[in-house]
N, C-alpha and C. Protein backbone atom coordinates (compact mmCIF):
# COMPACT_ATOMS: atom_id res chain seq x y z
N UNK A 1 -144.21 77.72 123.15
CA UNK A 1 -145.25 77.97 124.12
C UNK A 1 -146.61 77.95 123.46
N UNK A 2 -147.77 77.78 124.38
CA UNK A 2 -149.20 77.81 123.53
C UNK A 2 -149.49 78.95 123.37
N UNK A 3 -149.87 78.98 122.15
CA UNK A 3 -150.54 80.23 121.40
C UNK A 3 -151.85 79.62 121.12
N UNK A 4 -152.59 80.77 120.61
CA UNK A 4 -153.44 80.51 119.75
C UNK A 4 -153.03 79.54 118.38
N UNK A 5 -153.62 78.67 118.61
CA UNK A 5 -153.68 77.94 117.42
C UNK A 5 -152.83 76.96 117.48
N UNK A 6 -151.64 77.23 119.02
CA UNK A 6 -150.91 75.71 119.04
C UNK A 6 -151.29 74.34 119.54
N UNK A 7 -150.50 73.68 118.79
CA UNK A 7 -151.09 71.95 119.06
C UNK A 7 -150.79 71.48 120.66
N UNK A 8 -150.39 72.15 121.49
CA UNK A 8 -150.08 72.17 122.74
C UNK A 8 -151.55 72.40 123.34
N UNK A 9 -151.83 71.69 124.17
CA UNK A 9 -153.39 71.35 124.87
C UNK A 9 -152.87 71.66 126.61
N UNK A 10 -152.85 73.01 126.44
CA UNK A 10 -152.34 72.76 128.21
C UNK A 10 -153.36 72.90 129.51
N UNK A 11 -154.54 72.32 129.16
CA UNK A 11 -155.28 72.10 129.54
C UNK A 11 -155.23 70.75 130.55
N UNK A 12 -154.38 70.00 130.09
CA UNK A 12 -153.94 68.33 130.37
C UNK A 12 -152.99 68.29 130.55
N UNK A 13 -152.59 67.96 132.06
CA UNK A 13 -151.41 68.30 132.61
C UNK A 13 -150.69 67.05 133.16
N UNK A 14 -149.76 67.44 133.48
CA UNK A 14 -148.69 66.38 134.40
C UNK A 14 -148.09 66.75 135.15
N UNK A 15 -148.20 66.26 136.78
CA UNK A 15 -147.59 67.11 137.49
C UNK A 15 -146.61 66.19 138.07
N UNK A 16 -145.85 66.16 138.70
CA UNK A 16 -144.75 65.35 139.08
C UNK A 16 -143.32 66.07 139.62
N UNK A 17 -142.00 65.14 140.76
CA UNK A 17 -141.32 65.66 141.23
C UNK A 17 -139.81 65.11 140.01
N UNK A 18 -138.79 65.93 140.44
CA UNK A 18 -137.70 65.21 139.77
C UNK A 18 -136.81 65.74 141.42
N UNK A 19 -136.18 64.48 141.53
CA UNK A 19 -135.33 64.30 143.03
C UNK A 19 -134.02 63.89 142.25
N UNK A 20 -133.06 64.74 143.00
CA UNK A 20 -131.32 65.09 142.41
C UNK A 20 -130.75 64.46 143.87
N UNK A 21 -129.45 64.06 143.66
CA UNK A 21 -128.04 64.03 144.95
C UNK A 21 -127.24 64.74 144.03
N UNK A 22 -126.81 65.86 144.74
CA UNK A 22 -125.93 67.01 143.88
C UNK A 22 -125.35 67.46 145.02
N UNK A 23 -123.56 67.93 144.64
CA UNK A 23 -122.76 67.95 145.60
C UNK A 23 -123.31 69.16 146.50
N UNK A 24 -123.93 70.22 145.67
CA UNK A 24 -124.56 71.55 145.91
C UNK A 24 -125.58 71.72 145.77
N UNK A 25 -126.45 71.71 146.51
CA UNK A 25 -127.81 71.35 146.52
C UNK A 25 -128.69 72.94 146.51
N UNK A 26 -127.81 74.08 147.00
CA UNK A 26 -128.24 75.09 147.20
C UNK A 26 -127.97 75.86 145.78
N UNK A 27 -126.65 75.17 145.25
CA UNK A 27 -126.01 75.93 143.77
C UNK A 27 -127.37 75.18 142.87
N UNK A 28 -127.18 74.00 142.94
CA UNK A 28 -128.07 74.07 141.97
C UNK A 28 -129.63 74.37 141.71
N UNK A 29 -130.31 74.37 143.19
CA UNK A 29 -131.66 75.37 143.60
C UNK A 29 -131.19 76.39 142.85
N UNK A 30 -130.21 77.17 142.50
CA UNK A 30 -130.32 79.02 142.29
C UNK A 30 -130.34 78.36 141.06
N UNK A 31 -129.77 77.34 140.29
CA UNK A 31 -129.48 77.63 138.90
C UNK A 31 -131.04 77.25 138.34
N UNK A 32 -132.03 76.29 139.04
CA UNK A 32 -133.40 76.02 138.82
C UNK A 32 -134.09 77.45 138.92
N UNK A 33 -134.21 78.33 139.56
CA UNK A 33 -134.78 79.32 139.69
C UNK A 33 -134.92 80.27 138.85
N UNK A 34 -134.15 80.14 137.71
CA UNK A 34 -134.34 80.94 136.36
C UNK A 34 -135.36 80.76 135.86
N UNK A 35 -135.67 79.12 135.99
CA UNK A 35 -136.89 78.60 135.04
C UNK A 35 -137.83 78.63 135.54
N UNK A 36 -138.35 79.69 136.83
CA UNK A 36 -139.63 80.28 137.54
C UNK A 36 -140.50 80.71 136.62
N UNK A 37 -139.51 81.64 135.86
CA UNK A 37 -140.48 82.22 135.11
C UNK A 37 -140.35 82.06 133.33
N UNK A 38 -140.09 81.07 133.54
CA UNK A 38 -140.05 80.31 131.77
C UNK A 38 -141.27 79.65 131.65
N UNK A 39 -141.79 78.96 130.45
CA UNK A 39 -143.11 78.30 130.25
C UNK A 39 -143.94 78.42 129.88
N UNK A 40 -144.22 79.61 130.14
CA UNK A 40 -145.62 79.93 130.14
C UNK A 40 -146.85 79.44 131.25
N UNK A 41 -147.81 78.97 130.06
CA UNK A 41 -148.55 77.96 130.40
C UNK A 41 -148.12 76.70 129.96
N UNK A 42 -147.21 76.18 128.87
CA UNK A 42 -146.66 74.76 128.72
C UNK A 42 -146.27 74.67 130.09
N UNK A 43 -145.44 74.88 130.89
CA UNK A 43 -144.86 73.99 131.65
C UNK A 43 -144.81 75.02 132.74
N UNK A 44 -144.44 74.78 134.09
CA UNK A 44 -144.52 75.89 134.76
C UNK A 44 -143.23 74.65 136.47
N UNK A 45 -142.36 75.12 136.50
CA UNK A 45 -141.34 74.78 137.55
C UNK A 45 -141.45 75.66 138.87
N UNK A 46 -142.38 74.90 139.91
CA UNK A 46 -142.76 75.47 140.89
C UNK A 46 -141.63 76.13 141.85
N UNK A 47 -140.98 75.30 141.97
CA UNK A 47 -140.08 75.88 142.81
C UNK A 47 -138.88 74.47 143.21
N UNK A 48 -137.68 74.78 143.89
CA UNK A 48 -136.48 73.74 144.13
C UNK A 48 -136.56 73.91 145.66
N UNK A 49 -136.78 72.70 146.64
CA UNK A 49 -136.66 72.19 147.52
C UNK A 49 -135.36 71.45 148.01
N UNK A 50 -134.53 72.50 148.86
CA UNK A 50 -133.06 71.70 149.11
C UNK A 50 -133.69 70.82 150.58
N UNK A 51 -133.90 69.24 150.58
CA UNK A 51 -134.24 68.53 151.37
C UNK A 51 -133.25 67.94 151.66
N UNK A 52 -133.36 66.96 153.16
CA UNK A 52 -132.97 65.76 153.69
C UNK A 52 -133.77 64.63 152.79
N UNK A 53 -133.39 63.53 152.57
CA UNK A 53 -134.13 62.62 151.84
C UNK A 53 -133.13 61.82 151.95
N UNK A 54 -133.69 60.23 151.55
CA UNK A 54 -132.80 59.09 151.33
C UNK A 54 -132.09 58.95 149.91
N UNK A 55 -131.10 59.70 149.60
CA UNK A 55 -130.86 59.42 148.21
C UNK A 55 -130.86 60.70 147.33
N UNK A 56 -131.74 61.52 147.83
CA UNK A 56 -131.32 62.61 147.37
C UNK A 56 -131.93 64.02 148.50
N UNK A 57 -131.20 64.90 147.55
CA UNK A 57 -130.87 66.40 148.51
C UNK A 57 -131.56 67.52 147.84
N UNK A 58 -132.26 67.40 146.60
CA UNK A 58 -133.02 68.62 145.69
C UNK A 58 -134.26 68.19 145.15
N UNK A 59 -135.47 68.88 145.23
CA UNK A 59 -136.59 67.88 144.96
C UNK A 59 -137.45 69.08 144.20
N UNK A 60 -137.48 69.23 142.82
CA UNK A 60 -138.20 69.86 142.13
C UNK A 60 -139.21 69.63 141.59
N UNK A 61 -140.45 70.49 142.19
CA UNK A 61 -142.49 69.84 141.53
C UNK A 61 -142.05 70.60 140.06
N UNK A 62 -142.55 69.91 138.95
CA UNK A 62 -143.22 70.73 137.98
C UNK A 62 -144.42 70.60 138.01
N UNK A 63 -145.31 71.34 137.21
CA UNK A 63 -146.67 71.03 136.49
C UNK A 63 -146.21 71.61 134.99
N UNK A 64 -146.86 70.37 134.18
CA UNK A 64 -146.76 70.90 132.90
C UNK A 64 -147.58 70.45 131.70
N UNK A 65 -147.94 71.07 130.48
CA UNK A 65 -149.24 70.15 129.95
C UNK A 65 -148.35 69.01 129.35
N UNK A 66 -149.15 67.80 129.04
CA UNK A 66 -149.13 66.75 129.35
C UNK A 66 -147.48 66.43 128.13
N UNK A 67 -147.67 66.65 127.17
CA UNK A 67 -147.39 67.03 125.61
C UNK A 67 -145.62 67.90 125.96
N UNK A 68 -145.58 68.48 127.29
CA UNK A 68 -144.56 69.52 127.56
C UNK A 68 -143.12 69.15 128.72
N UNK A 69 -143.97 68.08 129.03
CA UNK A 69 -143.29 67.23 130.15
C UNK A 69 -141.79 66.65 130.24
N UNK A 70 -141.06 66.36 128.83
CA UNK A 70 -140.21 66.38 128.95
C UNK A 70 -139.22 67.16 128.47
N UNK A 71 -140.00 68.27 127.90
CA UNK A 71 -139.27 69.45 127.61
C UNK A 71 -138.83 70.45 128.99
N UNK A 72 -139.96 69.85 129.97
CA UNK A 72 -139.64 70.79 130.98
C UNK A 72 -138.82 69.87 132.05
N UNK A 73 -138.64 68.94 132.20
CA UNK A 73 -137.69 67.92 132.97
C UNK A 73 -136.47 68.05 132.32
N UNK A 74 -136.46 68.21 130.71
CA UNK A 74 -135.18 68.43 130.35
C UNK A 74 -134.31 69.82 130.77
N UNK A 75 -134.97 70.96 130.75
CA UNK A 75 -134.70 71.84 131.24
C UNK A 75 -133.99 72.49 132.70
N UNK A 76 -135.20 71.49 133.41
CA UNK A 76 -134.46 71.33 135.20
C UNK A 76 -133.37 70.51 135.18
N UNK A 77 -133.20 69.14 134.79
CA UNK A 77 -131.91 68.43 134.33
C UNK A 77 -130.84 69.45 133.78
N UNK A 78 -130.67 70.15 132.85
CA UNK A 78 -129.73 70.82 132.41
C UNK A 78 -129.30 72.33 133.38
N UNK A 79 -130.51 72.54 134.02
CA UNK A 79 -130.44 73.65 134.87
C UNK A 79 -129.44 73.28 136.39
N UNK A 80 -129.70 71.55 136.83
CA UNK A 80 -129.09 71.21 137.81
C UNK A 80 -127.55 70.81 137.46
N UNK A 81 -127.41 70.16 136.18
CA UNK A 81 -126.29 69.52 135.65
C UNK A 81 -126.19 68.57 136.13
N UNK A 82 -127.08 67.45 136.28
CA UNK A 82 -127.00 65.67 136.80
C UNK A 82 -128.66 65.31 136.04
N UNK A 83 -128.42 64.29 136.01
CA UNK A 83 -129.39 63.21 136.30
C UNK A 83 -130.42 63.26 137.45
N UNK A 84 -132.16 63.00 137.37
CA UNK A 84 -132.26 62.94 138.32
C UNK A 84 -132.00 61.08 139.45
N UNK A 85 -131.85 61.50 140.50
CA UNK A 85 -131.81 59.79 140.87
C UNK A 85 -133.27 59.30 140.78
N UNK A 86 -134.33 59.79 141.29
CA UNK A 86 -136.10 59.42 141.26
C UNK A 86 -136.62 60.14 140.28
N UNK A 87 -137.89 59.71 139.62
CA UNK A 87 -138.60 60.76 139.51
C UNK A 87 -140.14 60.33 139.89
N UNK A 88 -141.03 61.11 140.19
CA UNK A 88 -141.81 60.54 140.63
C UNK A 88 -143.03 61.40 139.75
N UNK A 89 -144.81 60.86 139.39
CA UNK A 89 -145.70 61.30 139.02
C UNK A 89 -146.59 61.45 139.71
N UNK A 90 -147.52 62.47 139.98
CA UNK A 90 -148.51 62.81 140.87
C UNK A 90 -149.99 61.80 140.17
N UNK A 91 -150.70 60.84 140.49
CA UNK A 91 -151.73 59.80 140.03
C UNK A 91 -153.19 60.76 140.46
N UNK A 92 -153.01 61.38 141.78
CA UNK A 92 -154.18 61.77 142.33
C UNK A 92 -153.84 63.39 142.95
N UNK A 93 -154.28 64.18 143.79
CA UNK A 93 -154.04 65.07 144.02
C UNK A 93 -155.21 65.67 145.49
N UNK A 94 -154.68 66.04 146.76
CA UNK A 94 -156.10 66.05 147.19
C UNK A 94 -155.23 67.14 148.13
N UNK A 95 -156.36 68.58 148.17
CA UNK A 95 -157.67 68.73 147.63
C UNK A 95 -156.90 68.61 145.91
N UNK A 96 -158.37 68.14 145.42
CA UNK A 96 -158.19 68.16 143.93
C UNK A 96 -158.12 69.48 143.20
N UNK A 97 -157.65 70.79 143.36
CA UNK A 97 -157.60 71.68 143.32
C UNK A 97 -156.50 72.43 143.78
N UNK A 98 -155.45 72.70 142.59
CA UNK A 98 -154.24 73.50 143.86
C UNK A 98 -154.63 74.51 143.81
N UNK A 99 -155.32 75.63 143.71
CA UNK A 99 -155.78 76.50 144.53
C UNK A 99 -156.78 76.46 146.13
N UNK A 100 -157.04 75.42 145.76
CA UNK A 100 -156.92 74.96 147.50
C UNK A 100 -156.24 74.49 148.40
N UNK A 101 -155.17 73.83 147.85
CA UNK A 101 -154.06 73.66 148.79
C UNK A 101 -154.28 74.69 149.97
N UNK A 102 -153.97 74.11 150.84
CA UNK A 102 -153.23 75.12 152.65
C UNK A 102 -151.66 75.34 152.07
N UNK A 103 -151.01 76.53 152.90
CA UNK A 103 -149.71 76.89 153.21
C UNK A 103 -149.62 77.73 154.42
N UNK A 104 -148.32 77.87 154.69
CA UNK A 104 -148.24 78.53 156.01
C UNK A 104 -147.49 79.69 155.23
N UNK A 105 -147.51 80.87 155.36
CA UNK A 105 -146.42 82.37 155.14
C UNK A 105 -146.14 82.99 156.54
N UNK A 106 -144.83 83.14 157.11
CA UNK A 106 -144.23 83.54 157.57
C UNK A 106 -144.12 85.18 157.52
N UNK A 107 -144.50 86.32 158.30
CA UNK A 107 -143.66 87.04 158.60
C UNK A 107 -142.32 87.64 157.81
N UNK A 108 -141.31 86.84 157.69
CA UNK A 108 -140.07 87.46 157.16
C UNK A 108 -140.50 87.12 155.53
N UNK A 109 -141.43 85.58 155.17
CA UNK A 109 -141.58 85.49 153.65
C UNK A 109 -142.39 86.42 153.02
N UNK A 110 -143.61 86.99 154.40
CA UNK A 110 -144.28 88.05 153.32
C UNK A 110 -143.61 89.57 153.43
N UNK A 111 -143.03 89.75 154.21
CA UNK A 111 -141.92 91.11 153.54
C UNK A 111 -141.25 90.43 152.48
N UNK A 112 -140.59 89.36 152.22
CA UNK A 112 -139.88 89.59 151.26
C UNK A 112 -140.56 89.60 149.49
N UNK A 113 -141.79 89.57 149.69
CA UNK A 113 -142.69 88.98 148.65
C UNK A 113 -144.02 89.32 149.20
N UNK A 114 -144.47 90.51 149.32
CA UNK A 114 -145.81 91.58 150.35
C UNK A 114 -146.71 91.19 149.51
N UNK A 115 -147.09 90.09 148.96
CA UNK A 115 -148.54 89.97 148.17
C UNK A 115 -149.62 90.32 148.47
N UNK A 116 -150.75 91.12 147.92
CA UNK A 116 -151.95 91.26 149.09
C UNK A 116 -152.62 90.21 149.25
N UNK A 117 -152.90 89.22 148.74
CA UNK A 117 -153.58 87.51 148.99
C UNK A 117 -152.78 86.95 150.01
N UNK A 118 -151.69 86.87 150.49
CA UNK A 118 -150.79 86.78 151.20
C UNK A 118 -150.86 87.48 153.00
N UNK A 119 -151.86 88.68 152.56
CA UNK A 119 -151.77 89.00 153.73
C UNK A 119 -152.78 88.90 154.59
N UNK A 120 -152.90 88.85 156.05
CA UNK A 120 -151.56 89.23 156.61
C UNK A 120 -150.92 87.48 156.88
N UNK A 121 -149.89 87.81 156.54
CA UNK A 121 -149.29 86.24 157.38
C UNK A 121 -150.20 85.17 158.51
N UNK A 122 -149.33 84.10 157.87
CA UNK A 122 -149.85 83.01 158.49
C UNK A 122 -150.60 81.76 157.61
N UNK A 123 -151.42 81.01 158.03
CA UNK A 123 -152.24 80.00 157.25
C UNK A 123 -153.09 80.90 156.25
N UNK A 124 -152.95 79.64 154.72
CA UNK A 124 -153.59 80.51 153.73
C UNK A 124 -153.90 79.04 152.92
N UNK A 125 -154.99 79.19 152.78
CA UNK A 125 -156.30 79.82 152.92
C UNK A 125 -156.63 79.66 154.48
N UNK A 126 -157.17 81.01 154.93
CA UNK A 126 -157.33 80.74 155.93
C UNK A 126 -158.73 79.93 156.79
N UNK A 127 -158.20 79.29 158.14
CA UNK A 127 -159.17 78.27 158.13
C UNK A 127 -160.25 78.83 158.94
N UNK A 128 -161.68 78.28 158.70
CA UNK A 128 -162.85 78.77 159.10
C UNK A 128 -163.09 79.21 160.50
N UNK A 129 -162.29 78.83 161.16
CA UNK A 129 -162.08 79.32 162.73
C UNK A 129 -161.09 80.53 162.64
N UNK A 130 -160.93 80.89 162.03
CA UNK A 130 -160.11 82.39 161.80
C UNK A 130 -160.93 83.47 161.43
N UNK A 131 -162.47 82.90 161.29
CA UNK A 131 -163.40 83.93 161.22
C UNK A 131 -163.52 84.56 161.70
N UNK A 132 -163.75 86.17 162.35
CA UNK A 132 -164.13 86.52 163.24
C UNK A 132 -165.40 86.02 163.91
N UNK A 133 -166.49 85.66 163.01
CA UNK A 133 -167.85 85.21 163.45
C UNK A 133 -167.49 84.23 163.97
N UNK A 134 -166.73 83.16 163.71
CA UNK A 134 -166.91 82.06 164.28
C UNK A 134 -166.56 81.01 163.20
């Protein structure tokens, strides 16, 4: 992981999906979910998406610095136990900022995970017509 003084620049990133067909798409989501909180700042495994898709059924974002990328693909690979069938790289990103990204939180997701940035449920960030002013 970067320390002080390591040759790891995680400043310069790579973000990208790795897409699985796995008989268990839900088994192997739980077995990805260990590596939530592995990384550090080298690499960081957002989260496992059990999808419909053409070809495949598990669709995992990483972000990771640039230098860390296949240490952390190797990881989700061994975490799923297959191959992925795609993988795909993020070129552009918009908004150019994932802390601006939109999401929606649900009700039952923020009990299960009561963040105060989170609250109260619903669209986040919330949008300018949610002002009270206007």
């Amino acid at each position: 992981m970067a320390t002080q003084g390591s040759a790891t620049n995680i400043w310069i990133r790579r973000r990208g999906y790795l897409y699985f067909l796995v008989d268990d798409p839900h088994a192997a989501a739980r077995m990805v979910s260990v590596l939530f909180t592995q990384g550090g700042d080298d690499f960081v495994i957002i989260r496992a998406d059990v999808v419909e898709g053409p070809g495949f059924n598990l669709m995992v974002p990483i972000d990771a610095a640039d230098s860390e990328w296949t240490r952390a693909s190797a990881a989700v690979v061994a975490a799923v136990g297959a191959e992925p069938t795609a993988i795909s790289q993020v070129s552009a990103t918009y908004p150019e900022n994932p802390q601006c990204a939109h999401s929606f939180i649900t009700q039952e997701e923020y009990l299960r995970c009561p963040l105060p940035e989170c609250s109260p449920p619903g669209r986040h960030p919330k949008s300018p017509g949610a002002n009270p002013w206007g």
